[in-house]
C-alpha atoms as a PDB file:
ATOM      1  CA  UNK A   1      30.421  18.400  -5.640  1.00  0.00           C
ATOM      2  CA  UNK A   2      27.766  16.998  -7.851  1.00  0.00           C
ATOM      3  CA  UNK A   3      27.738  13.573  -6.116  1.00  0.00           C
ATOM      4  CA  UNK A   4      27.218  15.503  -2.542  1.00  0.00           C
ATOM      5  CA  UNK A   5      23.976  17.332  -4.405  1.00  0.00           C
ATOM      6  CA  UNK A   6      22.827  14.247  -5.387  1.00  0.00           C
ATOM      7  CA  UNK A   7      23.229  12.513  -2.254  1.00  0.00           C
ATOM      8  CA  UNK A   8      21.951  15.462  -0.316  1.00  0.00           C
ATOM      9  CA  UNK A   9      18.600  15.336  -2.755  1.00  0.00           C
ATOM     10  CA  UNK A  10      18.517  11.707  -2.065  1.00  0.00           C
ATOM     11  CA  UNK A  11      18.830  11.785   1.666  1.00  0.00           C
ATOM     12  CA  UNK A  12      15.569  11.607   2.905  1.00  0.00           C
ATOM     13  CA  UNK A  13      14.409   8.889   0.470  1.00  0.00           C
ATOM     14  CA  UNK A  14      17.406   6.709   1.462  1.00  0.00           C
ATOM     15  CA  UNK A  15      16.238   7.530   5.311  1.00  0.00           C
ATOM     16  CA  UNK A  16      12.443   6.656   4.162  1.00  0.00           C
ATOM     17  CA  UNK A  17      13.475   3.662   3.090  1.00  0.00           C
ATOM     18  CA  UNK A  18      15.762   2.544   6.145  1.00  0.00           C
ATOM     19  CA  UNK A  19      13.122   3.282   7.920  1.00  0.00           C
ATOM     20  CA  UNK A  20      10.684   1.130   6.328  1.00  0.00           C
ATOM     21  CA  UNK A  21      12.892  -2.020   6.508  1.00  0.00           C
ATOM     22  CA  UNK A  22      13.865  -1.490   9.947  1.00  0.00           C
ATOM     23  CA  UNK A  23      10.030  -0.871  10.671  1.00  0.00           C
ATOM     24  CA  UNK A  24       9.441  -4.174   8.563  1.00  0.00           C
ATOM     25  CA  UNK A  25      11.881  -6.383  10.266  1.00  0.00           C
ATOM     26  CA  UNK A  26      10.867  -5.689  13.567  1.00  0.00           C
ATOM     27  CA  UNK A  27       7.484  -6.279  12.735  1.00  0.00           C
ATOM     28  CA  UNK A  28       5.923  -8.640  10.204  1.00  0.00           C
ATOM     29  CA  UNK A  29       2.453  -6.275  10.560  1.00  0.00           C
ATOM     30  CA  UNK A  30       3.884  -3.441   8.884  1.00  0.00           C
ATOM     31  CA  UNK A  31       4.027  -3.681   5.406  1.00  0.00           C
ATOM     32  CA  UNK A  32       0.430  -5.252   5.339  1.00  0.00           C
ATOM     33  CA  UNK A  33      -1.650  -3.528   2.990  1.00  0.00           C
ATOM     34  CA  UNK A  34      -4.218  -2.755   5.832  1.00  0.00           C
ATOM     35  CA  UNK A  35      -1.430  -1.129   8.236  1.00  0.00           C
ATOM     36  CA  UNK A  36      -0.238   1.172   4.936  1.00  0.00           C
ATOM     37  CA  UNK A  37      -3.727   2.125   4.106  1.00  0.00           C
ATOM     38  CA  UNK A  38      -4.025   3.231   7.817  1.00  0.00           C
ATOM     39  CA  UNK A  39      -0.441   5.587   7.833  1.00  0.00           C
ATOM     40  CA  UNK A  40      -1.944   7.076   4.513  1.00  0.00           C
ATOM     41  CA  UNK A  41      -4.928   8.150   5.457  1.00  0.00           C
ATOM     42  CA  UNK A  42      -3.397   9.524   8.991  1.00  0.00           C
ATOM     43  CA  UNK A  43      -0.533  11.272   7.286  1.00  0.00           C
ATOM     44  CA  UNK A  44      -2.502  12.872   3.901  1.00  0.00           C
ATOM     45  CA  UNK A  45      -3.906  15.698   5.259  1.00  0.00           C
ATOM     46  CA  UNK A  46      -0.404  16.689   7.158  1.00  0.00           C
ATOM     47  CA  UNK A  47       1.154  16.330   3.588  1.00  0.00           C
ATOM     48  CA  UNK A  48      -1.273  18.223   1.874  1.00  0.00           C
ATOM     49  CA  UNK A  49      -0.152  21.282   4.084  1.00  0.00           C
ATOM     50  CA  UNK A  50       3.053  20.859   3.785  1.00  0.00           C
ATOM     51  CA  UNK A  51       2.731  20.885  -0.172  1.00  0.00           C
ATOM     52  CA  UNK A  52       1.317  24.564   0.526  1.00  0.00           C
ATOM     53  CA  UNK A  53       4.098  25.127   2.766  1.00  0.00           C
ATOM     54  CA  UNK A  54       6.555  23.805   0.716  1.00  0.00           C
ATOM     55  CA  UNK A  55       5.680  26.983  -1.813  1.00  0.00           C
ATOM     56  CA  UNK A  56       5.172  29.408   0.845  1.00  0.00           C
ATOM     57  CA  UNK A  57       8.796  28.771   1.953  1.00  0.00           C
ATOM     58  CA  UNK A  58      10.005  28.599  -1.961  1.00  0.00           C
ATOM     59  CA  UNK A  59       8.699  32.138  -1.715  1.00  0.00           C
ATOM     60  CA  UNK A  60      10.714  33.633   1.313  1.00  0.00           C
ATOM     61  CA  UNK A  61       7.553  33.432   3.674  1.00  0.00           C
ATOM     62  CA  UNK A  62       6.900  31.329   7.133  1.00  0.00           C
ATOM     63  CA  UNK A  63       2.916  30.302   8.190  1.00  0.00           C
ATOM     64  CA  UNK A  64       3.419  28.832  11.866  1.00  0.00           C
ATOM     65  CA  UNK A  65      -0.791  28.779  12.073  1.00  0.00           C
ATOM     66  CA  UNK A  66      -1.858  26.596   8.875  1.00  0.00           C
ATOM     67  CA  UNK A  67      -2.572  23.437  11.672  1.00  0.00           C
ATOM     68  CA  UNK A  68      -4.362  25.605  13.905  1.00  0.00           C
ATOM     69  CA  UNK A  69      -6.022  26.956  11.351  1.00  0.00           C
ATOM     70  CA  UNK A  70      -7.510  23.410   9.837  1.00  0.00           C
ATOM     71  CA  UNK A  71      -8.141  22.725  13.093  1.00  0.00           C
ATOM     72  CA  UNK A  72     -10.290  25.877  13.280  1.00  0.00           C
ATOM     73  CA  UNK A  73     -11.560  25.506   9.804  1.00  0.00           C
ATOM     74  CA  UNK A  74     -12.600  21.637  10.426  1.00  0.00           C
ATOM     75  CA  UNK A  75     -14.674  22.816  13.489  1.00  0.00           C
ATOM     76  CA  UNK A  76     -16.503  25.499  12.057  1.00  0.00           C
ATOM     77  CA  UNK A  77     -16.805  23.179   8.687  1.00  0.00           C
ATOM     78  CA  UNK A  78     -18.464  20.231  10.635  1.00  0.00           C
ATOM     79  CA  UNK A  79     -20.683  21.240  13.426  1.00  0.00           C
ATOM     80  CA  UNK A  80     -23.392  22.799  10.710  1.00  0.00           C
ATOM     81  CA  UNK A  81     -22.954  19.261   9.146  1.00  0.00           C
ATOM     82  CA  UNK A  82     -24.581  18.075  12.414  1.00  0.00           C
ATOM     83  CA  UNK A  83     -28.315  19.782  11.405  1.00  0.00           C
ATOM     84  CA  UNK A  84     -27.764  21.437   8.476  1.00  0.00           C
ATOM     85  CA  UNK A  85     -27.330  20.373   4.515  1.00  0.00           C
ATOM     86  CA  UNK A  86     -23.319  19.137   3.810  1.00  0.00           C
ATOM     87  CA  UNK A  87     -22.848  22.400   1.549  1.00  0.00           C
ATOM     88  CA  UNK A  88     -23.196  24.702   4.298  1.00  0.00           C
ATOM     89  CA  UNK A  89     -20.378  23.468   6.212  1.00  0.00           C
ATOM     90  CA  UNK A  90     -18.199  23.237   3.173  1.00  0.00           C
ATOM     91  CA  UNK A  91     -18.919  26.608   3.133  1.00  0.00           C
ATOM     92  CA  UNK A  92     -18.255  27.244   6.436  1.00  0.00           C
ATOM     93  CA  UNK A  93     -15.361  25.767   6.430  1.00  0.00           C
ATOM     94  CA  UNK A  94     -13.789  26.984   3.931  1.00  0.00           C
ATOM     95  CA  UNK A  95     -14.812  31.146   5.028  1.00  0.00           C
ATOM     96  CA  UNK A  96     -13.087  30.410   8.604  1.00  0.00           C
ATOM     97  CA  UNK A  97     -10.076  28.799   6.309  1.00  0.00           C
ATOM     98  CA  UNK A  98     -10.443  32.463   3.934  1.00  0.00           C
ATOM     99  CA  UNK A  99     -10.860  34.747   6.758  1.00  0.00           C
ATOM    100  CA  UNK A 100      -8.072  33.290   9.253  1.00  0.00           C
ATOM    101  CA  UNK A 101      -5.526  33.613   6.156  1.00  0.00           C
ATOM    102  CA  UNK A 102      -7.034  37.654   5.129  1.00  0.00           C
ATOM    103  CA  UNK A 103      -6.165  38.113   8.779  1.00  0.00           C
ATOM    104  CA  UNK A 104      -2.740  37.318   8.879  1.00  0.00           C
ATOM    105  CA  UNK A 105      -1.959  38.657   5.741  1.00  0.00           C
ATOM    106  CA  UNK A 106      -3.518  41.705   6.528  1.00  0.00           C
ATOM    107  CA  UNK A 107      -1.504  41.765   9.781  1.00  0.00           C
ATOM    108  CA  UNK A 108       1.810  41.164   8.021  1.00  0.00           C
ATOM    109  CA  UNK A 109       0.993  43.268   4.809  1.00  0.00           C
ATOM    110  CA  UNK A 110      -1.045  46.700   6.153  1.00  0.00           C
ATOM    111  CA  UNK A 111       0.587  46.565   9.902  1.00  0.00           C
ATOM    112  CA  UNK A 112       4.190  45.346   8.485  1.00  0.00           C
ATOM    113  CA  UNK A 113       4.396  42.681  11.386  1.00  0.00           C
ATOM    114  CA  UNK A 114       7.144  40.147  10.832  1.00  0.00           C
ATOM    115  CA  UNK A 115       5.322  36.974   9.536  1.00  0.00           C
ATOM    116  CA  UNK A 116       6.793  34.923  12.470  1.00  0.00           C
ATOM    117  CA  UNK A 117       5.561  36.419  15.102  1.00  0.00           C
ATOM    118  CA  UNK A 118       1.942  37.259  13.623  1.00  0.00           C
ATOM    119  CA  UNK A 119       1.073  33.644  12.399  1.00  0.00           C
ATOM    120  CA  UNK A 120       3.015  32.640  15.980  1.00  0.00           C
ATOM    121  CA  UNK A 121       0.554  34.613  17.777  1.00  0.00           C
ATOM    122  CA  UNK A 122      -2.368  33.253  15.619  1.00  0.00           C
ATOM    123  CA  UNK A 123      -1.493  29.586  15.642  1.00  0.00           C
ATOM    124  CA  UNK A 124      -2.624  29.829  19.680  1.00  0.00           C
ATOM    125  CA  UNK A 125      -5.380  31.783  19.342  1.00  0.00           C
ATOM    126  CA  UNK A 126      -6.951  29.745  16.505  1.00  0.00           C
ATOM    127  CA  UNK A 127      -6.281  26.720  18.868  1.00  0.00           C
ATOM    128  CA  UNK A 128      -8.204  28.459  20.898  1.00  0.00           C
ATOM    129  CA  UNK A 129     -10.979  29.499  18.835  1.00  0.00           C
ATOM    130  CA  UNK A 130     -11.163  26.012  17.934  1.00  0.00           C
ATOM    131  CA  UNK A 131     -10.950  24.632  21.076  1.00  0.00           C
ATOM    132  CA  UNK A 132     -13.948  27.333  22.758  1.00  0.00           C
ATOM    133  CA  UNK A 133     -16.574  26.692  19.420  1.00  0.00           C
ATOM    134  CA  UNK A 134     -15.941  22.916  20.272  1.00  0.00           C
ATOM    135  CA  UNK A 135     -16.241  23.255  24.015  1.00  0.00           C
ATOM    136  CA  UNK A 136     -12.965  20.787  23.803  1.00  0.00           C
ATOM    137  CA  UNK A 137     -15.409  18.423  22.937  1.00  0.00           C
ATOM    138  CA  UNK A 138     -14.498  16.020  19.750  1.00  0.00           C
ATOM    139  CA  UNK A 139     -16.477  16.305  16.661  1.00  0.00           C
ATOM    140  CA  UNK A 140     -17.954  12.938  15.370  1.00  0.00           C
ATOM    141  CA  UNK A 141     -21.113  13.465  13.900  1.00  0.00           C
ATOM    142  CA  UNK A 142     -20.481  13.521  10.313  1.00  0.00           C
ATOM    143  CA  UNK A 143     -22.714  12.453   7.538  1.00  0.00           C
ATOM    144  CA  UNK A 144     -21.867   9.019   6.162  1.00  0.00           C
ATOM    145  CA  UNK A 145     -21.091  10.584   2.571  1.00  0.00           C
ATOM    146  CA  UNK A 146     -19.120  12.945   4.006  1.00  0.00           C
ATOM    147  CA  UNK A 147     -16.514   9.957   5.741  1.00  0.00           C
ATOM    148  CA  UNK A 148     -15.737   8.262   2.173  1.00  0.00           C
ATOM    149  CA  UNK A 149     -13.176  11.684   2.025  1.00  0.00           C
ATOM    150  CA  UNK A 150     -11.613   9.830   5.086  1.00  0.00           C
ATOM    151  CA  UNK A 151     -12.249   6.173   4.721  1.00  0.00           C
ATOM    152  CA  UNK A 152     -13.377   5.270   1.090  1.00  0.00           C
ATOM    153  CA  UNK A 153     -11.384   4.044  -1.517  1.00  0.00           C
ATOM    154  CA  UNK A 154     -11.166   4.317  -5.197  1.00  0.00           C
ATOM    155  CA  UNK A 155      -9.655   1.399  -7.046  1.00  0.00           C
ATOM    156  CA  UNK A 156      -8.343  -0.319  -4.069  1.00  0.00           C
ATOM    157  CA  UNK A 157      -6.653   2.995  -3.003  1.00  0.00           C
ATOM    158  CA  UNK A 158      -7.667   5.497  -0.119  1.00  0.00           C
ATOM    159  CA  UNK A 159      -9.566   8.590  -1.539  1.00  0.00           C
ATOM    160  CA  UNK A 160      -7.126  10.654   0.339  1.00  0.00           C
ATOM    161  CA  UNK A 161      -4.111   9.679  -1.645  1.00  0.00           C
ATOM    162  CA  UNK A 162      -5.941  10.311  -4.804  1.00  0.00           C
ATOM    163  CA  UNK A 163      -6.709  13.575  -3.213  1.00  0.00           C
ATOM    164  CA  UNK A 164      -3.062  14.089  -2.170  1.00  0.00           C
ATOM    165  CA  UNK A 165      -1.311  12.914  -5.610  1.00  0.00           C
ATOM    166  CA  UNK A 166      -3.451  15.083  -7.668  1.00  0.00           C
ATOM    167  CA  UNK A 167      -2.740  18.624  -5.125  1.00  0.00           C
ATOM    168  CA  UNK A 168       1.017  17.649  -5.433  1.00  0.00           C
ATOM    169  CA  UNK A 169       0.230  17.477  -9.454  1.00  0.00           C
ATOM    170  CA  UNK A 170      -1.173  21.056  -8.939  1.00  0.00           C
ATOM    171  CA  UNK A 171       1.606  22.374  -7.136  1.00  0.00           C
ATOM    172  CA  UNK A 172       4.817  20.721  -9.235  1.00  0.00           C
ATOM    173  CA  UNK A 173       2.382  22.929 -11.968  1.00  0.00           C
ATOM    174  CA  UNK A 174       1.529  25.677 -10.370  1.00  0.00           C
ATOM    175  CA  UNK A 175       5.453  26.203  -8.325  1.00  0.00           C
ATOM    176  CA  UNK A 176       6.857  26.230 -11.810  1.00  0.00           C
ATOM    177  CA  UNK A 177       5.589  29.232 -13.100  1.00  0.00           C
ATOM    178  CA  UNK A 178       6.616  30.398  -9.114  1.00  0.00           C
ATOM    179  CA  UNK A 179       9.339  33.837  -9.642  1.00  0.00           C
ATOM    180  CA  UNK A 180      11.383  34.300  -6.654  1.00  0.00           C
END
Protein backbone atom coordinates (compact mmCIF):
# COMPACT_ATOMS: atom_id res chain seq x y z
CA UNK A 1 0.00 0.00 0.00
CA UNK A 2 2.80 2.33 0.78
CA UNK A 3 4.77 1.49 -2.40
CA UNK A 4 1.40 2.31 -4.58
CA UNK A 5 1.43 5.96 -2.58
CA UNK A 6 4.72 6.39 -3.45
CA UNK A 7 4.47 5.47 -6.92
CA UNK A 8 1.24 7.33 -7.31
CA UNK A 9 3.22 10.65 -5.81
CA UNK A 10 5.91 9.85 -8.21
CA UNK A 11 3.85 9.42 -11.31
CA UNK A 12 3.95 12.50 -12.96
CA UNK A 13 7.70 13.08 -12.41
CA UNK A 14 8.46 9.61 -13.87
CA UNK A 15 5.99 10.80 -16.94
CA UNK A 16 8.01 14.32 -16.97
CA UNK A 17 10.88 12.65 -17.38
CA UNK A 18 9.81 10.05 -20.20
CA UNK A 19 8.76 12.72 -21.75
CA UNK A 20 11.82 14.64 -21.84
CA UNK A 21 13.96 11.75 -23.21
CA UNK A 22 11.56 10.80 -25.74
CA UNK A 23 11.36 14.64 -26.64
CA UNK A 24 15.32 14.52 -26.57
CA UNK A 25 15.84 11.56 -28.75
CA UNK A 26 13.74 12.58 -31.38
CA UNK A 27 15.28 15.76 -31.48
CA UNK A 28 18.84 16.82 -30.73
CA UNK A 29 17.32 20.73 -30.40
CA UNK A 30 15.56 20.07 -27.34
CA UNK A 31 17.53 20.01 -24.46
CA UNK A 32 19.53 23.14 -25.74
CA UNK A 33 19.69 25.65 -23.20
CA UNK A 34 18.04 28.22 -25.64
CA UNK A 35 14.93 25.80 -26.45
CA UNK A 36 14.50 25.31 -22.31
CA UNK A 37 14.77 28.96 -21.66
CA UNK A 38 11.97 29.37 -24.33
CA UNK A 39 9.34 26.44 -22.62
CA UNK A 40 10.09 28.38 -19.28
CA UNK A 41 9.25 31.49 -20.01
CA UNK A 42 5.99 30.19 -22.11
CA UNK A 43 4.89 27.89 -19.35
CA UNK A 44 5.67 30.31 -15.97
CA UNK A 45 2.86 32.28 -15.94
CA UNK A 46 0.41 29.04 -16.53
CA UNK A 47 2.28 27.58 -13.42
CA UNK A 48 2.02 30.45 -11.39
CA UNK A 49 -1.88 30.00 -11.59
CA UNK A 50 -1.96 26.80 -11.05
CA UNK A 51 0.13 27.27 -7.70
CA UNK A 52 -3.05 29.48 -6.69
CA UNK A 53 -5.19 26.82 -7.90
CA UNK A 54 -3.47 24.21 -6.42
CA UNK A 55 -4.65 25.90 -2.82
CA UNK A 56 -7.96 26.86 -3.97
CA UNK A 57 -8.67 23.15 -4.67
CA UNK A 58 -6.71 22.09 -1.23
CA UNK A 59 -9.56 24.18 0.12
CA UNK A 60 -12.75 22.46 -1.42
CA UNK A 61 -13.23 25.39 -4.02
CA UNK A 62 -13.14 25.39 -8.12
CA UNK A 63 -12.11 28.98 -10.15
CA UNK A 64 -12.87 28.01 -13.94
CA UNK A 65 -12.17 32.07 -14.79
CA UNK A 66 -8.50 32.72 -13.31
CA UNK A 67 -7.17 32.56 -17.37
CA UNK A 68 -9.82 34.72 -18.48
CA UNK A 69 -9.32 36.75 -15.89
CA UNK A 70 -5.30 37.42 -16.58
CA UNK A 71 -6.30 37.75 -19.80
CA UNK A 72 -8.64 40.57 -18.73
CA UNK A 73 -6.30 41.85 -16.13
CA UNK A 74 -3.20 41.92 -18.75
CA UNK A 75 -5.39 44.10 -21.10
CA UNK A 76 -6.56 46.56 -18.82
CA UNK A 77 -2.82 46.44 -17.14
CA UNK A 78 -1.07 47.28 -20.53
CA UNK A 79 -2.95 49.57 -22.75
CA UNK A 80 -2.35 52.67 -20.08
CA UNK A 81 1.33 51.47 -20.43
CA UNK A 82 0.93 52.65 -24.06
CA UNK A 83 0.70 56.71 -22.92
CA UNK A 84 0.74 56.68 -19.52
CA UNK A 85 3.60 56.16 -16.59
CA UNK A 86 4.27 52.00 -15.99
CA UNK A 87 2.63 52.40 -12.36
CA UNK A 88 -0.66 53.17 -13.62
CA UNK A 89 -1.13 50.07 -15.44
CA UNK A 90 0.24 48.02 -12.62
CA UNK A 91 -2.42 49.51 -11.02
CA UNK A 92 -4.79 48.89 -13.43
CA UNK A 93 -4.08 45.73 -13.71
CA UNK A 94 -4.09 44.59 -10.73
CA UNK A 95 -7.95 46.52 -9.76
CA UNK A 96 -9.50 44.53 -12.91
CA UNK A 97 -7.51 41.32 -11.29
CA UNK A 98 -9.27 42.63 -7.50
CA UNK A 99 -12.57 43.46 -8.84
CA UNK A 100 -13.15 40.32 -11.26
CA UNK A 101 -12.28 38.04 -8.07
CA UNK A 102 -14.85 40.49 -5.42
CA UNK A 103 -17.29 39.62 -8.17
CA UNK A 104 -17.30 36.10 -8.12
CA UNK A 105 -16.93 35.78 -4.66
CA UNK A 106 -19.60 37.98 -4.06
CA UNK A 107 -21.70 35.91 -6.50
CA UNK A 108 -20.89 32.62 -4.78
CA UNK A 109 -20.84 34.03 -1.12
CA UNK A 110 -24.03 36.77 -0.88
CA UNK A 111 -26.16 35.01 -3.90
CA UNK A 112 -25.06 31.27 -2.74
CA UNK A 113 -24.38 30.33 -6.51
CA UNK A 114 -22.47 27.09 -6.87
CA UNK A 115 -18.82 28.16 -7.61
CA UNK A 116 -18.89 26.14 -10.91
CA UNK A 117 -21.28 27.59 -12.61
CA UNK A 118 -20.56 31.36 -11.49
CA UNK A 119 -16.74 31.40 -12.37
CA UNK A 120 -18.11 29.14 -15.63
CA UNK A 121 -20.25 31.92 -16.56
CA UNK A 122 -17.46 34.52 -15.84
CA UNK A 123 -14.57 32.81 -17.55
CA UNK A 124 -16.66 33.81 -21.05
CA UNK A 125 -17.61 36.96 -20.22
CA UNK A 126 -14.15 38.11 -19.05
CA UNK A 127 -12.97 36.66 -22.46
CA UNK A 128 -15.13 38.86 -23.63
CA UNK A 129 -14.42 41.88 -21.78
CA UNK A 130 -11.01 41.27 -22.77
CA UNK A 131 -11.52 40.62 -26.11
CA UNK A 132 -14.10 44.10 -26.66
CA UNK A 133 -11.36 46.63 -24.53
CA UNK A 134 -8.76 45.09 -27.04
CA UNK A 135 -10.93 45.32 -30.12
CA UNK A 136 -9.35 41.57 -30.65
CA UNK A 137 -6.49 43.42 -31.46
CA UNK A 138 -2.99 42.09 -29.79
CA UNK A 139 -1.27 44.20 -27.32
CA UNK A 140 2.48 44.89 -28.11
CA UNK A 141 3.38 48.14 -27.08
CA UNK A 142 5.08 47.67 -23.89
CA UNK A 143 7.81 49.70 -22.39
CA UNK A 144 11.24 48.12 -22.79
CA UNK A 145 11.65 47.87 -18.83
CA UNK A 146 8.58 46.46 -18.58
CA UNK A 147 9.70 43.16 -21.14
CA UNK A 148 12.83 42.14 -18.82
CA UNK A 149 9.58 40.46 -16.60
CA UNK A 150 9.25 38.39 -19.89
CA UNK A 151 12.62 38.16 -21.49
CA UNK A 152 15.46 39.19 -19.01
CA UNK A 153 17.47 37.06 -17.09
CA UNK A 154 19.11 37.06 -13.77
CA UNK A 155 22.23 34.97 -13.41
CA UNK A 156 21.88 33.18 -16.60
CA UNK A 157 18.25 32.28 -15.61
CA UNK A 158 14.85 33.74 -16.99
CA UNK A 159 13.35 36.37 -14.53
CA UNK A 160 10.21 34.41 -14.74
CA UNK A 161 11.50 31.33 -13.06
CA UNK A 162 12.95 33.38 -10.33
CA UNK A 163 9.53 34.83 -10.19
CA UNK A 164 7.90 31.37 -10.26
CA UNK A 165 10.34 29.52 -7.64
CA UNK A 166 9.99 32.19 -5.13
CA UNK A 167 5.58 32.24 -5.44
CA UNK A 168 5.87 28.37 -5.08
CA UNK A 169 8.24 29.25 -1.85
CA UNK A 170 5.24 31.43 -0.73
CA UNK A 171 2.70 28.98 -1.19
CA UNK A 172 4.58 25.55 0.28
CA UNK A 173 4.60 28.54 3.34
CA UNK A 174 1.63 29.95 3.20
CA UNK A 175 -0.58 26.19 2.32
CA UNK A 176 0.94 24.96 5.53
CA UNK A 177 -0.67 26.95 7.92
CA UNK A 178 -3.89 26.08 5.26
CA UNK A 179 -6.99 24.26 7.83
CA UNK A 180 -9.30 22.27 5.82
Amino acid sequence: MIRKLRLQKLLPFLTLTILFVALWIASPYFMTAGNLSSIIRQTAVINIMALGMTVVIIAGGIDLSVGSMLGFASVLGTMPMENHPIWMGILAGIAAGAACGAANGAMVTALRINPFIVTLGTMGIFRGLALLVSKGVPINKVPVSMRYLADGDLLGVPFVLWILALDRKSTRLNSSHLVI
